[in-house]
Protein backbone atom coordinates (compact mmCIF):
# COMPACT_ATOMS: atom_id res chain seq x y z
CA UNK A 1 -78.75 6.45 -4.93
CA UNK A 2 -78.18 4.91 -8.30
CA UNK A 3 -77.01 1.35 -8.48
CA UNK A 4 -75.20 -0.27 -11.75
CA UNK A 5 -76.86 -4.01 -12.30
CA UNK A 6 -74.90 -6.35 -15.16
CA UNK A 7 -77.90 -8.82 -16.42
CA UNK A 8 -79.10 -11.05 -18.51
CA UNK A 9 -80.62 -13.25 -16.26
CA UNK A 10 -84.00 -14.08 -14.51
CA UNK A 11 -82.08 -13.05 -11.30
CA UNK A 12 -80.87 -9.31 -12.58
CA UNK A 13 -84.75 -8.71 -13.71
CA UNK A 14 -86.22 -9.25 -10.68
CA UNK A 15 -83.58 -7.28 -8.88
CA UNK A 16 -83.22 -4.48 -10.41
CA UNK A 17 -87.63 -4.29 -10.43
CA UNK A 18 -87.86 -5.06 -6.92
CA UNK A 19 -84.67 -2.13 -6.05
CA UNK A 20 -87.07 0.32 -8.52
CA UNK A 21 -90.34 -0.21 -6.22
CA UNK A 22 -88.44 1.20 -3.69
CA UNK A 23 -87.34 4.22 -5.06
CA UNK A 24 -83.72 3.23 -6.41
CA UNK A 25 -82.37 4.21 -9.94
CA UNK A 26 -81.48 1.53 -11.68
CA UNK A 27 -78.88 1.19 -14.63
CA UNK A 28 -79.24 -2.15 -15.84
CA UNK A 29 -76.61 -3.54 -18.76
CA UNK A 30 -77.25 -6.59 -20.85
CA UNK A 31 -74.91 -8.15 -23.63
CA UNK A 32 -77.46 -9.03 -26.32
CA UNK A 33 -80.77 -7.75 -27.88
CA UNK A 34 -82.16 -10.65 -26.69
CA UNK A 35 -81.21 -9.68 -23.30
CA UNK A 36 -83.14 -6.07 -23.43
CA UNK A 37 -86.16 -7.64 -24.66
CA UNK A 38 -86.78 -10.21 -21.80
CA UNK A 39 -85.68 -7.23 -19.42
CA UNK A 40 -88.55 -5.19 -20.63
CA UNK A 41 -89.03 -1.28 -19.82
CA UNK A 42 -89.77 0.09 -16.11
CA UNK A 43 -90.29 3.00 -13.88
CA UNK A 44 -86.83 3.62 -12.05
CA UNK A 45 -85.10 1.37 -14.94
CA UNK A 46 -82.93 2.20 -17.54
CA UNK A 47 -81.59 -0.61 -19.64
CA UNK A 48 -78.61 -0.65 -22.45
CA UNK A 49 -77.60 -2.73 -24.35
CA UNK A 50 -74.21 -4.03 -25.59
CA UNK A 51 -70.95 -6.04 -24.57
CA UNK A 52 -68.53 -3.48 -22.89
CA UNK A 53 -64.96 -3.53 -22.56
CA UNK A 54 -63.39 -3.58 -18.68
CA UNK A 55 -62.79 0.16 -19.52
CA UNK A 56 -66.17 0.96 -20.66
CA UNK A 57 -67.04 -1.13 -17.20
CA UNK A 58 -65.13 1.71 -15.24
CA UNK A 59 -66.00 4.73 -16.70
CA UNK A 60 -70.11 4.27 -16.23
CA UNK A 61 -69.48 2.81 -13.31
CA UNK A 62 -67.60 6.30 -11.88
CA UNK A 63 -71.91 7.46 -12.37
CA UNK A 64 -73.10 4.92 -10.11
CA UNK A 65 -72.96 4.29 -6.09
CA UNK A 66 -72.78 0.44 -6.28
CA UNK A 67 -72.65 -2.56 -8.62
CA UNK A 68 -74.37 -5.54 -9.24
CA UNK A 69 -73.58 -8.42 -10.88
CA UNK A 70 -75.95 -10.47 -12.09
CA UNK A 71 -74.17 -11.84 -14.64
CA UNK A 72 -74.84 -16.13 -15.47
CA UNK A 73 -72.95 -18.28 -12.93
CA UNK A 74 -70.70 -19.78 -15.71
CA UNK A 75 -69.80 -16.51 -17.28
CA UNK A 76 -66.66 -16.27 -15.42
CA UNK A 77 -65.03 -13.65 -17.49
CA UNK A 78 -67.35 -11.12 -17.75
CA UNK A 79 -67.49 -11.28 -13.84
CA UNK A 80 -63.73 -10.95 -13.55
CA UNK A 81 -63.89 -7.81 -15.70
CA UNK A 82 -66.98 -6.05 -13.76
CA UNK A 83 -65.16 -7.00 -10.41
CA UNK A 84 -61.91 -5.57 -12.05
CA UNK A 85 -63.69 -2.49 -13.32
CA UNK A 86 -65.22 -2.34 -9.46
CA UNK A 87 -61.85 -1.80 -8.12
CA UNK A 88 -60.71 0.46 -10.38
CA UNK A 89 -63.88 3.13 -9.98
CA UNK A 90 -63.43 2.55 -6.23
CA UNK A 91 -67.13 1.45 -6.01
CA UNK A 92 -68.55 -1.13 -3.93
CA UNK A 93 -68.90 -4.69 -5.76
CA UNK A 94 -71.82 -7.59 -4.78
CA UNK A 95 -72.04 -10.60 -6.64
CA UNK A 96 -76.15 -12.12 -6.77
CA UNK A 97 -75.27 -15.87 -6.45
CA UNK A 98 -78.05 -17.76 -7.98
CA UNK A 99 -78.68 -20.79 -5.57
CA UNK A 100 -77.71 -24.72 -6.75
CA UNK A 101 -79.44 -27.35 -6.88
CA UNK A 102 -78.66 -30.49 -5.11
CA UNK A 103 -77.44 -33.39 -6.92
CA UNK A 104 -76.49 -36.38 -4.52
CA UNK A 105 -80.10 -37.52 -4.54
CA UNK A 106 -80.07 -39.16 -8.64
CA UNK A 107 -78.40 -41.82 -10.06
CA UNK A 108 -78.88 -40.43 -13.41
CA UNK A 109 -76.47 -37.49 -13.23
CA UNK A 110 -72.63 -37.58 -14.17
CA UNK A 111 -70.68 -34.30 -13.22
CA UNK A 112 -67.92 -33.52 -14.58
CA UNK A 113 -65.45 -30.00 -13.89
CA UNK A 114 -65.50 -28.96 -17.46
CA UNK A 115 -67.16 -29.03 -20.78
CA UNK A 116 -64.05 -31.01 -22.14
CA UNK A 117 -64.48 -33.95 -19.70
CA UNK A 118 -67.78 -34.36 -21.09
CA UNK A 119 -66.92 -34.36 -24.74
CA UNK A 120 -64.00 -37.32 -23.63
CA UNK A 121 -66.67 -39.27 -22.12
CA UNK A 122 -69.33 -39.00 -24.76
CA UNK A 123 -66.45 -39.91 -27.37
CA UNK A 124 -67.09 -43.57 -26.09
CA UNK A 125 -70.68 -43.53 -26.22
CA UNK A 126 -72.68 -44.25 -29.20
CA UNK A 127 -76.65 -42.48 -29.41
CA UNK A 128 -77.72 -39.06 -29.43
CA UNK A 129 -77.18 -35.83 -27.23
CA UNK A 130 -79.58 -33.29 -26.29
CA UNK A 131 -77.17 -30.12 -24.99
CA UNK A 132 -78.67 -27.38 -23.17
CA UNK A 133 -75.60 -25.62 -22.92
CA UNK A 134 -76.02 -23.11 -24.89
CA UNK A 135 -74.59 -21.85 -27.89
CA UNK A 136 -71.35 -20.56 -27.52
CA UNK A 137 -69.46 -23.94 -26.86
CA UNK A 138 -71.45 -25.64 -30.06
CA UNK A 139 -68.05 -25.85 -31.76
CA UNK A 140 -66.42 -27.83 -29.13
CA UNK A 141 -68.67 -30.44 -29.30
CA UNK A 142 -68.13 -31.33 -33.30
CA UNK A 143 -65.70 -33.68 -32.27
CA UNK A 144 -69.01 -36.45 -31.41
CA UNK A 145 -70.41 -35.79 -34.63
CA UNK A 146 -72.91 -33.28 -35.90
CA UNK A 147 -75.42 -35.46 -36.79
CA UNK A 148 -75.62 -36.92 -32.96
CA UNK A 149 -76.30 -33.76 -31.59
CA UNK A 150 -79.59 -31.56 -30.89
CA UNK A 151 -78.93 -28.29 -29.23
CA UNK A 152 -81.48 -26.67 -27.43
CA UNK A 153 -81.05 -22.88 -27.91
CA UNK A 154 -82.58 -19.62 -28.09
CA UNK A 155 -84.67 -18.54 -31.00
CA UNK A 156 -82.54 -15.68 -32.15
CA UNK A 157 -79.78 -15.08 -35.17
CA UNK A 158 -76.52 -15.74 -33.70
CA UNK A 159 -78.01 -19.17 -31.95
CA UNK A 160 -79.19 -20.15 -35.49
CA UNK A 161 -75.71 -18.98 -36.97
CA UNK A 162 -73.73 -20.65 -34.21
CA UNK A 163 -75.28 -23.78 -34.96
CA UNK A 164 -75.07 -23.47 -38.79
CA UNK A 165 -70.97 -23.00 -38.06
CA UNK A 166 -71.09 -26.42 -36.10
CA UNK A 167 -72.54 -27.96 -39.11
CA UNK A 168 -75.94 -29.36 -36.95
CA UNK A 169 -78.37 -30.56 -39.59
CA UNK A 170 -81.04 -27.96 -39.53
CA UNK A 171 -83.52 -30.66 -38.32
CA UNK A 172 -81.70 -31.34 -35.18
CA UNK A 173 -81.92 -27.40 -34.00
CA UNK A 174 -84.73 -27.13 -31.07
CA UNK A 175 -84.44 -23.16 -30.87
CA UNK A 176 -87.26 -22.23 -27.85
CA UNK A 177 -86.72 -19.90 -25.26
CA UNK A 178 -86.40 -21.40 -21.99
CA UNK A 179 -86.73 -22.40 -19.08
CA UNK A 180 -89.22 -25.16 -19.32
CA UNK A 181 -91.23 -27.02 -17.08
CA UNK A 182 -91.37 -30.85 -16.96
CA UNK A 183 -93.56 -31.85 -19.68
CA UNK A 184 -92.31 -30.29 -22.39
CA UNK A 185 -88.54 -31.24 -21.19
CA UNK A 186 -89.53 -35.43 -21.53
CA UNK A 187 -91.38 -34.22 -24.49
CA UNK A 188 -88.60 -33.07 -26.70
CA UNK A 189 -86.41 -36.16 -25.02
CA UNK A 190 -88.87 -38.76 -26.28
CA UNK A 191 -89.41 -36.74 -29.82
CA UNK A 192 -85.70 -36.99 -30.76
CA UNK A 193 -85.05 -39.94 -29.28
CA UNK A 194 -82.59 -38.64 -26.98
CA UNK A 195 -79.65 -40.95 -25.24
CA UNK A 196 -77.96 -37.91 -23.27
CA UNK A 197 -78.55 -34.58 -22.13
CA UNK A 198 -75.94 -32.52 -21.10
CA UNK A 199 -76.69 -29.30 -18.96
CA UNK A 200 -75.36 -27.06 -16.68
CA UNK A 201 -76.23 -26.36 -12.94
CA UNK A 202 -78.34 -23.24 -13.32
CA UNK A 203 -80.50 -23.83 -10.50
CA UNK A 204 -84.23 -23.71 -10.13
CA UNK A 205 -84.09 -20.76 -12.24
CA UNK A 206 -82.58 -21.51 -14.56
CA UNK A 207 -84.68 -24.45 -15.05
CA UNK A 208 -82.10 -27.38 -14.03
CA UNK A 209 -84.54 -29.04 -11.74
CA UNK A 210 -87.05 -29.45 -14.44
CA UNK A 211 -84.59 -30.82 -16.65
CA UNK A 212 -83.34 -32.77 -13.85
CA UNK A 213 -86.34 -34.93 -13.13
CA UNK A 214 -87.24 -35.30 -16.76
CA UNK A 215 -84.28 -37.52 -17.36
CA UNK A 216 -84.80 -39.77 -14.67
CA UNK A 217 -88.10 -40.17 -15.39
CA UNK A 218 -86.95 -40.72 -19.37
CA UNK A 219 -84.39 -43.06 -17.55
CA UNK A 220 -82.01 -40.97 -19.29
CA UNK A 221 -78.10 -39.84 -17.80
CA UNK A 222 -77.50 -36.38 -17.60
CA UNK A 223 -74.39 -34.81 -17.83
CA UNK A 224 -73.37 -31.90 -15.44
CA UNK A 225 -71.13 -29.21 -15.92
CA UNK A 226 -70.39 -28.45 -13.03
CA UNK A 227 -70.76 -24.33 -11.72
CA UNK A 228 -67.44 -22.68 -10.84
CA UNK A 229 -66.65 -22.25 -7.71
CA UNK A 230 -67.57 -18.13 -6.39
CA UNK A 231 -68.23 -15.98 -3.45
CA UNK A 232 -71.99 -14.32 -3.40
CA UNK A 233 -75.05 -12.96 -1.59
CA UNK A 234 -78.20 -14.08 -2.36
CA UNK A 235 -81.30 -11.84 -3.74
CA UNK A 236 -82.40 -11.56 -0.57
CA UNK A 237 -79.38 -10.13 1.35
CA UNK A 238 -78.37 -7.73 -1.97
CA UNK A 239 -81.61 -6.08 -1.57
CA UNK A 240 -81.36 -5.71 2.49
CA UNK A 241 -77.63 -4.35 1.59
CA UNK A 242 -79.48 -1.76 -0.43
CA UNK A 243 -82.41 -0.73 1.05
CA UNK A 244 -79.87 0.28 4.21
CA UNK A 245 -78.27 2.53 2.02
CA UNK A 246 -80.88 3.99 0.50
């Protein structure tokens, strides 16, 4: 059996290591460089890396016996084209929904649907923003004023460049790999003198909860971008799914 697994998360690692201890071949594609080195090398697991077009999608996917994706929970289009790519090898398709964290229980945190409604409600508010959103949206938020913001994001080329396009002062960059625990989260708040942080619900794994509890204790709001809505099976039931098959 040899199983197709779309990464670049903490989720696809652990998968496609735990379907390797028992025996399964693993073909495990990541977008970015970045990607392939936190994936690391393997017995049973053989990584590439590089964005690929819904037509690249079907034609490695006619080599495998199942996909995989474990693709971030907010990239919506690259799980559209990996389901579409799915149907058109005629091979089975499982989605590894990372699990959510609660939110009812803070006062701190304002959700909103999209990154937009954010950026509207920031426009009235004066002080700075912490966003741990990523890279790719950087642009979007310009609008509030370069000098306000302070994105957290990973230590690599493109982040830097992304952020240099934005026109962030240099001394507002915090580029760390993630996630981080507590501590260093109200660190970095208190350091720049944060107002806002804006995040997105990544779960436990992806470090939300520590980010989470950091604010409140900062006394700090947080704004949510909220997850889009999906189907999934969890870790758990993707591996039963598989081992069965074997």
């Amino acid at each position: 059996m040899k199983i197709c697994l779309f990464s670049g998360t903490s989720d696809g690692r652990e998968m496609s290591k735990r379907l390797a201890e028992i025996g399964i071949d693993v073909s495990v594609y990541v977008a970015t460089d970045y990607g392939g080195e936190e994936q690391g090398e393997a017995e049973g697991i053989e990584v590439s890396v590089g964005r690929k077009t819904e037509e690249e999608m079907r034609e490695l996917m006619l080599k495998h016996d199942l996909c995989i994706d474990a693709t971030h929970p907010y990239a919506v289009l690259a799980t559209e084209n990996i389901r579409s790519a799915c149907e058109a090898a005629g091979i089975p398709y499982y989605r590894l929904k990372r699990r959510e964290t609660g939110m009812d229980e803070s006062s701190y945190i304002i959700s909103f649907k999209t990154t937009e409604e954010a950026i509207d409600w920031l426009r009235e508010k004066n002080g700075r923003i912490m966003l741990t959103t990523g890279s790719k949206d950087l642009h979007k938020y310009m609008v509030l004023g370069s000098e306000r913001l302070y994105p957290r994001v990973l230590p690599t080329g493109d982040s830097i460049r992304l952020c240099e396009e934005a026109e962030i002062p240099h001394r507002n960059i915090i580029a760390v790999q993630g996630p981080f625990v507590e501590s260093l989260n109200i660190a970095l708040i208190e350091q720049f003198e944060i107002d806002y942080v804006v995040t997105k619900n990544s779960g436990r794994a992806g470090g939300f909860d520590e980010k989470l509890t950091a604010a409140e204790k900062c006394k700090v709001p947080i704004l949510v971008i909220e997850r889009p809505k999906e189907d999934g099976l969890s870790a758990d039931e993707i591996f039963e799914l598989c081992r069965r098959m074997k």
